[in-house]
Protein backbone atom coordinates (compact mmCIF):
# COMPACT_ATOMS: atom_id res chain seq x y z
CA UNK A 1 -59.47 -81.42 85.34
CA UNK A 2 -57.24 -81.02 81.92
CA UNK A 3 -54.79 -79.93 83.95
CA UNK A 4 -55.34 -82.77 86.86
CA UNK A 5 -56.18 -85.69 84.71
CA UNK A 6 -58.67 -86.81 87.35
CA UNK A 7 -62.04 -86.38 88.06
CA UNK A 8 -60.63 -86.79 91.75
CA UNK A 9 -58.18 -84.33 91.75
CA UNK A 10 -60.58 -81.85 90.26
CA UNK A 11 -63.33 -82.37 92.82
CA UNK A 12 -61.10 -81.84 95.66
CA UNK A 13 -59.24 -78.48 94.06
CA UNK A 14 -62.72 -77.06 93.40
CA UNK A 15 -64.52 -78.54 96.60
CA UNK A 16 -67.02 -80.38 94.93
CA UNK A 17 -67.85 -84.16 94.94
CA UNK A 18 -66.51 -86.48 92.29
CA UNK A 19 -70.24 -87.29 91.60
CA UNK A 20 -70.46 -83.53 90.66
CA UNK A 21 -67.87 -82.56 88.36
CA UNK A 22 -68.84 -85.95 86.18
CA UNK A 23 -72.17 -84.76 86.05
CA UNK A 24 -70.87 -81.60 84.96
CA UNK A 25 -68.80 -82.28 82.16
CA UNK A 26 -71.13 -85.27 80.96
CA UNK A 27 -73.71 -82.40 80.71
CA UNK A 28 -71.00 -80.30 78.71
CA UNK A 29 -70.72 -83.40 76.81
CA UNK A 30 -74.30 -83.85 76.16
CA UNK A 31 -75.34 -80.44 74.83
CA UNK A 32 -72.31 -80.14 72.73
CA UNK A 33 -73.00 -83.70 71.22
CA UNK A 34 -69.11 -84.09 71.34
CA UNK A 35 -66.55 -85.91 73.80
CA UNK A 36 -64.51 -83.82 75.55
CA UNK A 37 -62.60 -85.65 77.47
CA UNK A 38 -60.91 -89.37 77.28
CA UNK A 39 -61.67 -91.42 80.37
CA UNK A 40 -59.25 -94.41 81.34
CA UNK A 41 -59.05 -96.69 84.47
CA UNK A 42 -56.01 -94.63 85.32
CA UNK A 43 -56.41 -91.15 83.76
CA UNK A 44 -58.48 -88.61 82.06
CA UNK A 45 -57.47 -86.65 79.00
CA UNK A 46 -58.90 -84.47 76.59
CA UNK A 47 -60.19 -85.05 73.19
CA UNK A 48 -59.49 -82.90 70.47
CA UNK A 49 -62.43 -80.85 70.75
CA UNK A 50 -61.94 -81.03 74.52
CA UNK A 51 -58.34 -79.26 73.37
CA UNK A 52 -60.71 -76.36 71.52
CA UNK A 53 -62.89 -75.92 73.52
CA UNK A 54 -60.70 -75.20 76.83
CA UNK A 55 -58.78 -72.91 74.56
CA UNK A 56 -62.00 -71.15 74.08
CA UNK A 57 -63.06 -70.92 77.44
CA UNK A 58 -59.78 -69.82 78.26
CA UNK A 59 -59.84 -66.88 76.53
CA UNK A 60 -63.65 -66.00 77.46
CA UNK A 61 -62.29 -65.58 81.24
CA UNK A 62 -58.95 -63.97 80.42
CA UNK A 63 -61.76 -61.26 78.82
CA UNK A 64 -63.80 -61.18 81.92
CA UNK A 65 -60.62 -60.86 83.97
CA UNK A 66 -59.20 -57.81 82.03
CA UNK A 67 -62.99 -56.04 81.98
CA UNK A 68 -63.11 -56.79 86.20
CA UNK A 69 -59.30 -55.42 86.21
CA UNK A 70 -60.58 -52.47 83.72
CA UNK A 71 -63.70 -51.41 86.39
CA UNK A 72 -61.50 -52.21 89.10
CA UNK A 73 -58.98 -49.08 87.71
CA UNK A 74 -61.50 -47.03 86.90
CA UNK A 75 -63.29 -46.67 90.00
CA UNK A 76 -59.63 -46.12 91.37
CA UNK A 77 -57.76 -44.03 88.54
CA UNK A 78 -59.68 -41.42 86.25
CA UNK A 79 -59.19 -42.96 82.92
CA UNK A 80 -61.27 -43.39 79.55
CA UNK A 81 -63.83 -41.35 77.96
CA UNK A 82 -66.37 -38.70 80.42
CA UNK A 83 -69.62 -37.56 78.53
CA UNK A 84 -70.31 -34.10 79.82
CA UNK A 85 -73.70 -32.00 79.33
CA UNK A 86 -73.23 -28.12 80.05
CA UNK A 87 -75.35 -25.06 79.38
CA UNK A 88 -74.06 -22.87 76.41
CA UNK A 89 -72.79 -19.82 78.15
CA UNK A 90 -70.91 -21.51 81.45
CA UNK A 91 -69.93 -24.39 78.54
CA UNK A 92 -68.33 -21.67 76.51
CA UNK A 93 -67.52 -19.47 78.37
CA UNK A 94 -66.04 -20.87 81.71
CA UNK A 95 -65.64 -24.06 81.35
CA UNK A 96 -64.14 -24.69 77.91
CA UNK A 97 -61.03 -22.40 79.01
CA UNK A 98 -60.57 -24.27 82.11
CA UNK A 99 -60.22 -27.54 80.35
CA UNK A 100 -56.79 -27.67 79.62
CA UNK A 101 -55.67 -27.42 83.44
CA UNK A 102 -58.03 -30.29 83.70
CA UNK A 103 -57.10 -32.38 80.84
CA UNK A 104 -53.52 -31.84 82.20
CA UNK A 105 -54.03 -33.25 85.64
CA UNK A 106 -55.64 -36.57 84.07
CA UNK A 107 -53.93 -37.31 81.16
CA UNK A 108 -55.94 -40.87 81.00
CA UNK A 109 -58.78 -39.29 80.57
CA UNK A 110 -60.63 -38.34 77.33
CA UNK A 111 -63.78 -35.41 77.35
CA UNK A 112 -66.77 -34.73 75.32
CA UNK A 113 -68.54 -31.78 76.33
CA UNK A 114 -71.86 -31.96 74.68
CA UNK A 115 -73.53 -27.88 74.98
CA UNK A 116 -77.05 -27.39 75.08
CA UNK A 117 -79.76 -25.75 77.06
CA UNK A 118 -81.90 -28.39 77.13
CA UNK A 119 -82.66 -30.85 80.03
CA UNK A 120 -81.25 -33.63 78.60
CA UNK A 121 -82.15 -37.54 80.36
CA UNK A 122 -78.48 -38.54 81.30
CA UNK A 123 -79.58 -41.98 81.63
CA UNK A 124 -81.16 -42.55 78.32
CA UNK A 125 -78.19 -40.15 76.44
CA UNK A 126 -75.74 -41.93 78.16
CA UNK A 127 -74.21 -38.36 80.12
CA UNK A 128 -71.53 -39.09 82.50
CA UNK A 129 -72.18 -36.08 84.48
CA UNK A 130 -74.06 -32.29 83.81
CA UNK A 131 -74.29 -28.98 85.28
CA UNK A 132 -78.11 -28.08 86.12
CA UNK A 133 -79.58 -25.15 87.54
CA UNK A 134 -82.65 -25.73 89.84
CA UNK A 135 -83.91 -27.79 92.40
CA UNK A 136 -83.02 -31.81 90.93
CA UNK A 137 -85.72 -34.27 91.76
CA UNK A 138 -85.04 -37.55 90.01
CA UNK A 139 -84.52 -39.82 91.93
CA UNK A 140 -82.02 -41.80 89.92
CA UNK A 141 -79.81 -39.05 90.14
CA UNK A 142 -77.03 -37.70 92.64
CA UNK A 143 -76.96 -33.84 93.10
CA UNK A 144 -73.96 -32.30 94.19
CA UNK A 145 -74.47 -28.38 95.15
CA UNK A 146 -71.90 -25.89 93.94
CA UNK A 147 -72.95 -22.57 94.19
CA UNK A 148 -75.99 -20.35 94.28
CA UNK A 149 -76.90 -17.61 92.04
CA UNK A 150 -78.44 -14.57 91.99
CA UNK A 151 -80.78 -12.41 89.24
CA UNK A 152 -78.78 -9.49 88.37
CA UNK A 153 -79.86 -6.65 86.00
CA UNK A 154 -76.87 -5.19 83.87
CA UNK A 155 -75.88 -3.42 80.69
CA UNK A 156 -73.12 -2.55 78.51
CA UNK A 157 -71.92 0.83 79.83
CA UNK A 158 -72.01 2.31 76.00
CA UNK A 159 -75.74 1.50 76.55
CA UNK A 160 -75.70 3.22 79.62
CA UNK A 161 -73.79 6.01 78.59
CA UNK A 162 -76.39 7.13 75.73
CA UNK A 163 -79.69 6.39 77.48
CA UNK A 164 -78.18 6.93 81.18
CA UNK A 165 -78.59 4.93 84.37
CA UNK A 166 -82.39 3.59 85.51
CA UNK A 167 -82.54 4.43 89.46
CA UNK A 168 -85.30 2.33 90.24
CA UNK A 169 -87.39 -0.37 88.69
CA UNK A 170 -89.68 1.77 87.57
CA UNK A 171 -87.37 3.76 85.47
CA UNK A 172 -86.61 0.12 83.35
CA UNK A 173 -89.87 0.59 81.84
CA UNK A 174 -88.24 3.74 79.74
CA UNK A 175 -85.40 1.63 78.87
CA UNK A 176 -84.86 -1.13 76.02
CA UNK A 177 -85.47 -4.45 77.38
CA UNK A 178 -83.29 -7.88 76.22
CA UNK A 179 -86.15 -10.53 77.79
CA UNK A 180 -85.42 -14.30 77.63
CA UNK A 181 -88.72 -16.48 76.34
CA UNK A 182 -88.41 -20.15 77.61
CA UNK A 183 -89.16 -22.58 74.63
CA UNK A 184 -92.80 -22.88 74.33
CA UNK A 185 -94.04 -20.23 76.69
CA UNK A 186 -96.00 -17.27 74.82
CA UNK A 187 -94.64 -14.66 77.28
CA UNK A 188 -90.72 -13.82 78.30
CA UNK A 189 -89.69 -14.36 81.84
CA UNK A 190 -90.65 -11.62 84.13
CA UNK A 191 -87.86 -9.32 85.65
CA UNK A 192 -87.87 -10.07 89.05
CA UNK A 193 -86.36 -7.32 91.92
CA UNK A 194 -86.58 -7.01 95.38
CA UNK A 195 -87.60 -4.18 98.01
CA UNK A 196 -87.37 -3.75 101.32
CA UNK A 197 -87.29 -7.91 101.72
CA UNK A 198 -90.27 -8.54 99.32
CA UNK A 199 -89.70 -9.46 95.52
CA UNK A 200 -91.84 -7.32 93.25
CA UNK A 201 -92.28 -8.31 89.54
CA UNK A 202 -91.79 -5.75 86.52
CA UNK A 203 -93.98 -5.48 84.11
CA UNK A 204 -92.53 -4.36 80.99
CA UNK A 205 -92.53 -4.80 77.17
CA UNK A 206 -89.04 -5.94 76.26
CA UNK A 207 -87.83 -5.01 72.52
CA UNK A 208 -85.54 -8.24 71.77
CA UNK A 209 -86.46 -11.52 73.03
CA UNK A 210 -85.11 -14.90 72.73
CA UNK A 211 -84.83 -18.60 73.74
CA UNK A 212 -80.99 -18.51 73.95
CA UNK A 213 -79.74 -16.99 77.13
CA UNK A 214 -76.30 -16.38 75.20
CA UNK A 215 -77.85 -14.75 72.36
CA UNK A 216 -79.77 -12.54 75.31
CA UNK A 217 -75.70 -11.93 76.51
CA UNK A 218 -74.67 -11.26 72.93
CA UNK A 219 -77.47 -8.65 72.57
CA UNK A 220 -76.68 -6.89 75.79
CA UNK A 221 -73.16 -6.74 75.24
CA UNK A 222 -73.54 -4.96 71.87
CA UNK A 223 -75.41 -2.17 73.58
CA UNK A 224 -79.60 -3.35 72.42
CA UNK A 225 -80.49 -2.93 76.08
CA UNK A 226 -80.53 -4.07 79.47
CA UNK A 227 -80.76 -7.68 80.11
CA UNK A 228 -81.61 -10.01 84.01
CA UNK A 229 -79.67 -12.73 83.71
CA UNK A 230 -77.97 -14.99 86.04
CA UNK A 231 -74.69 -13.66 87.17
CA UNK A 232 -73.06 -16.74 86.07
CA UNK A 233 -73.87 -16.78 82.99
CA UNK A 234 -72.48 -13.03 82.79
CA UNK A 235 -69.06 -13.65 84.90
CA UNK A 236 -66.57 -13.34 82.26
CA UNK A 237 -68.59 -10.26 81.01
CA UNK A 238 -68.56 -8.67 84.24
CA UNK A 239 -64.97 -9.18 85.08
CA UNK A 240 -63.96 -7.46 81.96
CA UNK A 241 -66.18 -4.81 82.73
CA UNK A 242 -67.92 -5.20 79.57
CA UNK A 243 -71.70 -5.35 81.47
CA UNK A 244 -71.75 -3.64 84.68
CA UNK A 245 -74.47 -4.11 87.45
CA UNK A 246 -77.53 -1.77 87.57
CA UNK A 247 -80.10 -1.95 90.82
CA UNK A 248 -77.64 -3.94 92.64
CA UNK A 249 -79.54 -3.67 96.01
CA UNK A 250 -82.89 -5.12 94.72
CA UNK A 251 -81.07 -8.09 92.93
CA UNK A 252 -82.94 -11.70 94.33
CA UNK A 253 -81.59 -15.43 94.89
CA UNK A 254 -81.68 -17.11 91.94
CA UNK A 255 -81.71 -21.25 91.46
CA UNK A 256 -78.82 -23.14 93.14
CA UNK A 257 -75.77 -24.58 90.62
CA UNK A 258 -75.39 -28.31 90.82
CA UNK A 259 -72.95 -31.09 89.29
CA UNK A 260 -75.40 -34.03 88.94
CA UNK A 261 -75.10 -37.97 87.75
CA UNK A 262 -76.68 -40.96 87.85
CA UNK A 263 -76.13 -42.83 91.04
CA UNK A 264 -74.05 -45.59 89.68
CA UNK A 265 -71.31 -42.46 88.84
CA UNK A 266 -70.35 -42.04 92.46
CA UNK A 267 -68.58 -45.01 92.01
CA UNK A 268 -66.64 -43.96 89.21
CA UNK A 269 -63.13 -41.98 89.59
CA UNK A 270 -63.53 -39.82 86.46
CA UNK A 271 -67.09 -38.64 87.48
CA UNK A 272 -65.56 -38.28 90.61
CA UNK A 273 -62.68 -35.61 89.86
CA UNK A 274 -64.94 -34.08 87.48
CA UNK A 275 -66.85 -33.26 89.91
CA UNK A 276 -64.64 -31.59 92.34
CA UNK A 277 -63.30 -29.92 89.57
CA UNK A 278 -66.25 -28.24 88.06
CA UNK A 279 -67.90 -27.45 92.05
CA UNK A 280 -63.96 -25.47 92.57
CA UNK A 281 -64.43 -23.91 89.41
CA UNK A 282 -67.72 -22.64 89.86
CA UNK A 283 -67.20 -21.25 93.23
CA UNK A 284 -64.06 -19.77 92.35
CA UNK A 285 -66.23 -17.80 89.66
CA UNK A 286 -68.80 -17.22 92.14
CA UNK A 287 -66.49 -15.40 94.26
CA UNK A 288 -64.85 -13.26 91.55
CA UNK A 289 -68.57 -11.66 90.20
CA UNK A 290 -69.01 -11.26 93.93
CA UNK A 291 -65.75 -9.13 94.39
CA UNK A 292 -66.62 -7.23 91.09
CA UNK A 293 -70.37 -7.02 91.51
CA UNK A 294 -70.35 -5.89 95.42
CA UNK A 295 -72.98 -8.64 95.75
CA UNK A 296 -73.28 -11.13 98.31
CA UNK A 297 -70.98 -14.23 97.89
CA UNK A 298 -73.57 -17.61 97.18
CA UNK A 299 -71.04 -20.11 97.55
C-alpha cells in the first residue's frame, strides 16, 4: 500500500477486498495508538511513523528471508557447525586421524567432536549426530548401520612371549586378566567364547579392571594381561601388530556399529555427509582387522 498509495491497488496486488486491508491497517493503527498512514480523497500516504515502522518491518522479513535462504543451503550444501558424540577409543583413535580428509572435502563446514563413553541424549545436548554400539530404540532417533563387531581376545605379544600362548579357554584362567567393569555394576563383564556353535561364559578373576575401555587397551598394550574387547576398538592396535589375536575360532558377534541422529537430521546436508563418511570409514576398518585378524568380515 506505501508503495501503491491506494487501499485499491493494494487489495487487488494481494487478492484481498478493499474492506480487508482497511480493516487491517486500522487494526495496526489501533494497537499502536499511532497513524500510519495519511488518507486523502485521491491518495494514501504514510505518516512519519508509518515511514518507521515499514522500515522496521522491512528489515524483520529481509531476516526471515536470509534464515529460509540459510536452511534452504544447508539442507543442500554441508555448511556451518556439526556437533559430534564418539566413544573414546574409535574418537581417538580412528576417527580423529581421518578428519582432515574430511574437513578437506567440506571446507564450509566446522566440527566439534565431543568424546565420551557415555550415552549421551542427543536431543537434550544438542548432538548433531553419534556413533553407538547396540541395538538403538528411541524412537526419535534415525539409526544408520555400519558395521558389526565381534568379541576378540588378544594380547601384547611381549605378554605372550613371557607367560606363553592360552590354547583354550580354560587355560585363560592361568593367565592375567584386563576385565572391563561397566559404571555401576559390582562385577566386570564376563569373557564370552564360543564352541562348537554355542557361547560358553568364562569365569575368571581378572587382576586389572576398569570403566574405561581405552584404559583396558592401554593396559593390554603395555603387557598387564590379556584383554576381550571389541575388535574395533583394537584396529589400529592390531594392524600394527602391537595386540595379536588369541582363540580366534571361539571369538562371538558382538553389538552392531551405528551412525545415529535425531530424525529432523536426515534433512540436513552436513549430517548427511557425515554420515556416509563415518559408515565408509568404519567399514573400511572393519575390513582391514578382518584381513589381519583372519576373522570373518561384519560389514
Amino acid at each position: 500500500m506505501a508503495d501503491l498509495g491506494s487501499f485499491s491497488k493494494a487489495a487487488d496486488a494481494l487478492g484481498l477486498s478493499r474492506a480487508m486491508v482497511s480493516t487491517q491497517v486500522a487494526a495496526l493503527e489501533k494497537r499502536y495508538g499511532v497513524r500510519l498512514l495519511n488518507r486523502t480523497t485521491r491518495r494514501v500516504a504514510l505518516t512519519s511513523e508509518g515511514e518507521r515502522y515499514l522500515a522496521h518491518c522491512r528489515r524483520v522479513l529481509r531476516a526471515l528471508q536470509a534464515a529460509e535462504d540459510e536452511l534452504s543451503h544447508a539442507r543442500e550444501r554441508p555448511q556451518g557447525r556439526l556437533r559430534v558424540d564418539v566413544p573414546g577409543p574409535f574418537g581417538r583413535h580412528l576417527l580423529i586421524p581421518a578428519l582432515p580428509r574430511f574437513l578437506a572435502r567440506y571446507p564450509e563446514l566446522s566440527v566439534d567432536i565431543r568424546i565420551n563413553d557415555r550415552l549421551v541424549d542427543l536431543v537434550t545436548e544438542q548432538v548433531d549426530v553419534a556413533v553407538r554400539g547396540g541395538s538403538v530404540s528411541d524412537p526419535n532417533l534415525v539409526a544408520r548401520r555400519a558395521v558389526g563387531s565381534r568379541w576378540i581376545t588378544c594380547a601384547a605379544p611381549d605378554y605372550l612371549d613371557r607367560h606363553g600362548w592360552p590354547a583354550t579357554p580354560a587355560d585363560l584362567t592361568h593367565h592375567r586378566l584386563i576385565g572391563y567393569l561397566a559404571p555401576g555394576s559390582a562385577w566386570p563383564r564376563p569373557w564370552m567364547f564360543e564352541d562348537g556353535g554355542r557361547q560358553q561364559e568364562l569365569v575368571a578373576d581378572f587382576r586389572v579392571t576398569s570403566d574405561s575401555p581405552e584404559a583396558l587397551l592401554l593396559a593390554a598394550l603395555n603387557g598387564a594381561g590379556i584383554i576381550q574387547t571389541m575388535d574395533l576398538l583394537a584396529a589400529q592396535a592390531l594392524e600394527r601388530r602391537e595386540l595379536v589375536v588369541i582363540l580366534p575360532g571361539t571369538s562371538v558377534r558382538g553389538p552392531p556399529i551405528s551412525v545415529v541422529y535425531p530424525q529432523a537430521g536426515h534433512r540436513l546436508a552436513k549430517v548427511r555427509v557425515f554420515t556416509e563418511f563415518t559408515v565408509d570409514l568404519l567399514q573400511r576398518w572393519q575390513r582391514r582387522v578382518a584381513r589381519v585378524t583372519g576373522l570373518p568380515d561384519t560389514t
